[in-house]
N, C-alpha and C. Protein backbone atom coordinates (compact mmCIF):
# COMPACT_ATOMS: atom_id res chain seq x y z
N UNK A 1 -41.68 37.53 7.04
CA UNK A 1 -40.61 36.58 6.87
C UNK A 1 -40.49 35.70 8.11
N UNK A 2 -40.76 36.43 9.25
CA UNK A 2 -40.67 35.52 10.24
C UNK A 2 -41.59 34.52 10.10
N UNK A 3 -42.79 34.79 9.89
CA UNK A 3 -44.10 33.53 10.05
C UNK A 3 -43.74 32.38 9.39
N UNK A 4 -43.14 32.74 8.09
CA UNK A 4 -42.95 31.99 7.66
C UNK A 4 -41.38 30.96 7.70
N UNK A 5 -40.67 31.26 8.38
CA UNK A 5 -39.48 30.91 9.25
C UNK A 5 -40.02 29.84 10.47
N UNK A 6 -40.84 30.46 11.10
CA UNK A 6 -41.78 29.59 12.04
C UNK A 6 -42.32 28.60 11.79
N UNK A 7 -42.95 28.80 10.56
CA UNK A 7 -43.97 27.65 10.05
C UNK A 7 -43.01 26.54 9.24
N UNK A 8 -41.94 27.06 9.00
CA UNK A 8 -40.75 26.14 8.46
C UNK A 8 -40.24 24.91 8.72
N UNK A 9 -40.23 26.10 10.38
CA UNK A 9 -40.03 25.64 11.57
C UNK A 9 -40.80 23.86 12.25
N UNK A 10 -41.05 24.69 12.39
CA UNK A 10 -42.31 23.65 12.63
C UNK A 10 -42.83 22.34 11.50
N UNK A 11 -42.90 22.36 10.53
CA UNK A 11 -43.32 21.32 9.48
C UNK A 11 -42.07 21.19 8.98
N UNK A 12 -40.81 21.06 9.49
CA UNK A 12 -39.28 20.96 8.69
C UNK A 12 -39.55 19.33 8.75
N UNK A 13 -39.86 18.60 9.57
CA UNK A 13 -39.77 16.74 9.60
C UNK A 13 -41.05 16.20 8.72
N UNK A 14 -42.32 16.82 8.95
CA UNK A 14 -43.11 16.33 7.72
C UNK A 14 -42.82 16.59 6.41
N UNK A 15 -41.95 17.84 6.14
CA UNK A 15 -41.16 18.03 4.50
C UNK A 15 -40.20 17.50 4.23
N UNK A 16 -39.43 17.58 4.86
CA UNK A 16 -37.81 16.80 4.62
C UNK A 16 -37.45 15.90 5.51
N UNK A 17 -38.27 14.57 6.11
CA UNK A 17 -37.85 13.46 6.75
C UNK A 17 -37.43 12.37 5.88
N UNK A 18 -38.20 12.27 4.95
CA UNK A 18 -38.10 11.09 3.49
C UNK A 18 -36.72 11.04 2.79
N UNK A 19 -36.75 12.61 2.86
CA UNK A 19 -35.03 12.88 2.09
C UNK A 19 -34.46 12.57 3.23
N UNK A 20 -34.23 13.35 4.52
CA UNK A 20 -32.67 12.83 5.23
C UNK A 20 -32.80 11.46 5.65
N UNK A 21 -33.85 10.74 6.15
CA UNK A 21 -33.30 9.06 5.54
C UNK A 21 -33.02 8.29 4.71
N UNK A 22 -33.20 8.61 3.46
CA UNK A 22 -32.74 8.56 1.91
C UNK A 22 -31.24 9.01 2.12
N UNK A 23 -31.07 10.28 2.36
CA UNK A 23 -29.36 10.78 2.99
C UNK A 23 -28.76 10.14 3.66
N UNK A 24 -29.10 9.76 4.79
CA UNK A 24 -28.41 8.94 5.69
C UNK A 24 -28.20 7.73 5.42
N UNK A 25 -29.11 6.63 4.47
CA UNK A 25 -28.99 5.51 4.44
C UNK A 25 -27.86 5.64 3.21
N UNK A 26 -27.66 6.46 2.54
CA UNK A 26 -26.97 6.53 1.08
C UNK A 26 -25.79 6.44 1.83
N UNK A 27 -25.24 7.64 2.88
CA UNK A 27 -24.05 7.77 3.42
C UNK A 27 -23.60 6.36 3.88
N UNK A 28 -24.77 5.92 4.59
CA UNK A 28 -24.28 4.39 5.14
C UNK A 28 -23.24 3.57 4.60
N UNK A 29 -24.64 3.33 3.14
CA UNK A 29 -24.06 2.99 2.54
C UNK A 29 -22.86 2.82 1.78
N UNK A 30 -22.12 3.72 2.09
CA UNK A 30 -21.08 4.01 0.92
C UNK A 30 -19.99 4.03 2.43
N UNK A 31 -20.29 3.47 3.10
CA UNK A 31 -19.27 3.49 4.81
C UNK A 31 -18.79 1.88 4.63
N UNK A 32 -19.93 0.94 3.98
CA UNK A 32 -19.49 -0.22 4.04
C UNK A 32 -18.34 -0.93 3.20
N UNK A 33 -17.97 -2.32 3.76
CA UNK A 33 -16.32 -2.66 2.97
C UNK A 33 -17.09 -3.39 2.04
N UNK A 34 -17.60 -3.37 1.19
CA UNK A 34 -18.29 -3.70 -0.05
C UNK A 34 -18.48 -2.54 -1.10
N UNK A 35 -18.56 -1.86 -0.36
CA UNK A 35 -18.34 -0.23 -1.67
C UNK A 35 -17.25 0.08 -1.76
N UNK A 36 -15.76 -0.65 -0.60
CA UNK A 36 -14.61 0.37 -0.74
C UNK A 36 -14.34 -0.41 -1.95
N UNK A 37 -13.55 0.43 -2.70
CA UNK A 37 -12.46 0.04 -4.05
C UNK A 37 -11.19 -0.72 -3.82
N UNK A 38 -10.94 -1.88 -4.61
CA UNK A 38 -10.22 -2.95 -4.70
C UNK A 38 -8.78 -2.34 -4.05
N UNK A 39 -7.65 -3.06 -3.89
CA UNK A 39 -6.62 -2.44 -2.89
C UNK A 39 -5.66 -2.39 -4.54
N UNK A 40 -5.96 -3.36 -5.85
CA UNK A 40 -5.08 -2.91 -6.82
C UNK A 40 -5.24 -1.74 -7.52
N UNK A 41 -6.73 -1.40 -7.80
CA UNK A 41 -7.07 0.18 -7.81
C UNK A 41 -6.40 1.00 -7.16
N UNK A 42 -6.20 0.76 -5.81
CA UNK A 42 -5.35 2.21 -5.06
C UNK A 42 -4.12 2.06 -5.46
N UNK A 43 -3.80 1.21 -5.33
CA UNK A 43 -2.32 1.01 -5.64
C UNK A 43 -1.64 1.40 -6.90
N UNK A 44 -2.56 1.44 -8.25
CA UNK A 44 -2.67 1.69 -9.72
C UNK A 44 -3.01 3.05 -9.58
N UNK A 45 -3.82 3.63 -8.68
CA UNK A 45 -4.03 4.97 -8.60
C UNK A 45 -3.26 6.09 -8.00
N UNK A 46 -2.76 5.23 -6.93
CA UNK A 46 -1.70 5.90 -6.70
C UNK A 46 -0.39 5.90 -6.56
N UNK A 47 0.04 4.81 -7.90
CA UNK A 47 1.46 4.92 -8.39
C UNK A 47 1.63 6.02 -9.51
N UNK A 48 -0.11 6.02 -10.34
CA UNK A 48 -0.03 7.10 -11.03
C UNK A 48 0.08 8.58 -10.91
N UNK A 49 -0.45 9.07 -9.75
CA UNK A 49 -0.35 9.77 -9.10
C UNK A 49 0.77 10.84 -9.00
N UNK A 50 1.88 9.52 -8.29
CA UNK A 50 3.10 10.00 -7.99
C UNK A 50 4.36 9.98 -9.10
N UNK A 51 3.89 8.67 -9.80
CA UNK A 51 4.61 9.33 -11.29
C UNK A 51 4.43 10.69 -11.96
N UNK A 52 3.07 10.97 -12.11
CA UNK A 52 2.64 12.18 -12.85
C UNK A 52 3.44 13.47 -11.89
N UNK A 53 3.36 13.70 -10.61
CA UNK A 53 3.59 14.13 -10.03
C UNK A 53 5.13 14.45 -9.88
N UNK A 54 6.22 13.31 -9.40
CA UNK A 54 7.47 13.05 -10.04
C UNK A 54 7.78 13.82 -11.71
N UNK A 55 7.06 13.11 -12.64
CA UNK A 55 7.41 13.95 -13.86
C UNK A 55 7.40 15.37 -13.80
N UNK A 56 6.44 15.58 -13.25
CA UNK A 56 5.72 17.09 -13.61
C UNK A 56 7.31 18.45 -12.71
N UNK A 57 7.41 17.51 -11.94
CA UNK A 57 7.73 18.51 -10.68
C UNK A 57 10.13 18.16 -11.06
N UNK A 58 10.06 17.10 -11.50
CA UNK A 58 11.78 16.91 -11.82
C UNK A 58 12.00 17.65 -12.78
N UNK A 59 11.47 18.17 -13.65
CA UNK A 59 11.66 19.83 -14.60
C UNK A 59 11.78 20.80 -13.95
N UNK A 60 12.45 21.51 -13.33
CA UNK A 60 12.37 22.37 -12.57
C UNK A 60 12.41 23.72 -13.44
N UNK A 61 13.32 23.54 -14.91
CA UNK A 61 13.05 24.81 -15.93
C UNK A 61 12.37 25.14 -16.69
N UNK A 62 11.49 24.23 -16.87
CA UNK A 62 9.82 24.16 -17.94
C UNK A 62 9.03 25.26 -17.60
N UNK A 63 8.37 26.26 -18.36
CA UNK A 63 7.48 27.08 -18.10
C UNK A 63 5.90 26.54 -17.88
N UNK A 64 5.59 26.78 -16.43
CA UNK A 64 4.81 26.43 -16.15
C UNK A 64 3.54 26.85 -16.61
N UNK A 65 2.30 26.30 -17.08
CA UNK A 65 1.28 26.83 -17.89
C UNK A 65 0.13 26.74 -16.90
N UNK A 66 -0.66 27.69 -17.41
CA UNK A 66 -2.10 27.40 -16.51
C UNK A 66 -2.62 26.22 -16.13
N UNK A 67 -2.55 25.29 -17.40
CA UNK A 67 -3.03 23.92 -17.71
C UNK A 67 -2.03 23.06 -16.72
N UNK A 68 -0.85 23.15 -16.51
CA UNK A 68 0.21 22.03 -15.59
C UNK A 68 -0.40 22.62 -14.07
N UNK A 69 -0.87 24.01 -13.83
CA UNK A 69 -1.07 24.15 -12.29
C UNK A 69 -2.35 23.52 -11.80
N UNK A 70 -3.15 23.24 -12.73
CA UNK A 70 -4.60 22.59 -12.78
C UNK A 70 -4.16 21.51 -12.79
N UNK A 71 -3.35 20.96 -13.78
CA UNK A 71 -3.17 19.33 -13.81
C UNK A 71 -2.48 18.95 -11.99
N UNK A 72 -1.96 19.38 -11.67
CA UNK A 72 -0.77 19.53 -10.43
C UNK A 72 -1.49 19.12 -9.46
N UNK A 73 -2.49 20.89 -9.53
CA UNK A 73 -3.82 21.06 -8.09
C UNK A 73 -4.85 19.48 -7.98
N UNK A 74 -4.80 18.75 -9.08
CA UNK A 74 -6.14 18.08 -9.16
C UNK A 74 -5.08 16.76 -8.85
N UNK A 75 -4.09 16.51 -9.36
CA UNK A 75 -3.14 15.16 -8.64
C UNK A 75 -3.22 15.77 -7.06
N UNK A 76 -2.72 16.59 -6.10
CA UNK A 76 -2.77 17.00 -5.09
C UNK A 76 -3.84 16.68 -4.48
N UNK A 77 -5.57 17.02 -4.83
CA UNK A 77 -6.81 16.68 -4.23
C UNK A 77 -6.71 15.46 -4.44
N UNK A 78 -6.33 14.71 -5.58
CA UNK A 78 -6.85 13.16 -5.76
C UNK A 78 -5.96 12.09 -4.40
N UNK A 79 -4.54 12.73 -4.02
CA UNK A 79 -3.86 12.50 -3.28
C UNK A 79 -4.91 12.36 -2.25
N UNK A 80 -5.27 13.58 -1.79
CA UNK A 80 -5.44 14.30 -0.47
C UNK A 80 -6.72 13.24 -0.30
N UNK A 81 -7.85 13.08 -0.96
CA UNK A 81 -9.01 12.71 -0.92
C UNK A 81 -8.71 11.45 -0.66
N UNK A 82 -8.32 10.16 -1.66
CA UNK A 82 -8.49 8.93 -1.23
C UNK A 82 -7.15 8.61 -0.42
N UNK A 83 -6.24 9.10 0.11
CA UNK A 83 -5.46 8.53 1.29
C UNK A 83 -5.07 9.33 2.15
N UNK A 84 -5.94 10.06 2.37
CA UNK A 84 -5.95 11.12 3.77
C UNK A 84 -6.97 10.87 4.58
N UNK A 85 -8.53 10.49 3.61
CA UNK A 85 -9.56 10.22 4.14
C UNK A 85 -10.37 11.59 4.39
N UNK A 86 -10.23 12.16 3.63
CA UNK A 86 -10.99 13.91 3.14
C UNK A 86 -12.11 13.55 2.38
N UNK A 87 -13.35 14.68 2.79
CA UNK A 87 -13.97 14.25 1.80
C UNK A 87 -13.33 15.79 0.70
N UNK A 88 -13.82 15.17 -0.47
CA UNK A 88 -13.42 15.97 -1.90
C UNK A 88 -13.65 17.30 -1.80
N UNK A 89 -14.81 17.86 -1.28
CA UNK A 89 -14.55 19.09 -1.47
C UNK A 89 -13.95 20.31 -0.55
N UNK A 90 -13.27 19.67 0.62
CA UNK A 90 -12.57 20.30 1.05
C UNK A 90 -11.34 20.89 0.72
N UNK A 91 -10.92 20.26 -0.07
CA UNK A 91 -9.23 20.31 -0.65
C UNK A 91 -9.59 20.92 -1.98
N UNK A 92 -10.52 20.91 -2.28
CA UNK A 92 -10.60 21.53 -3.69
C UNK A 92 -11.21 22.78 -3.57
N UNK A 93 -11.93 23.24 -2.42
CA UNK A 93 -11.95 24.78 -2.24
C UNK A 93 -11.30 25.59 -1.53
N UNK A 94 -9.89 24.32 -1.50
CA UNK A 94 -8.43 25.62 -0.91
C UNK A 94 -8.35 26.35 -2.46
N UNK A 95 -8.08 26.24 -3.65
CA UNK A 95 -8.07 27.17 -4.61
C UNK A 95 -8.54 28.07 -4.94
């Protein structure tokens, strides 16, 4: 197992150089203000957000169902992700 750990080692940039600049240029990409999303999108996204959120949560005697703690958790990440500046799967493997 080692040899081959070594030899891994060693030929890791002739195997996987093509991909992590393919990776890196993708990330770039998606850094620039031409990929971000329109400012009425956020704004539409996250009025909905906080309505759903507002509704869900001004019931305070409603029996809560599996399905409303999922609906809840996933308004919460969608929060967390586009105006915190998280990437996605951090907040979604607090559950």
């Amino acid at each position: 197992m080692t040899k081959f750990l070594d030899a891994l080692h060693l030929q890791w940039d002739f195997i996987f150089y093509n991909a992590q600049v393919q990776f890196e240029a993708r990330r770039e990409g998606l850094r620039k203000p031409s990929a971000m999303p329109d400012n009425e999108d956020l704004e539409a996204l996250r009025s909905f957000t906080i309505s759903e959120m507002n509704l869900m949560l001004d019931r305070p005697y409603d029996l809560w169902e599996y399905n409303l703690f999922v609906k809840l958790r996933n308004l919460i990440v969608c929060r967390d992700t586009f105006f915190n500046a998280r990437r996605c799967g951090e907040p979604a493997r607090l559950t």
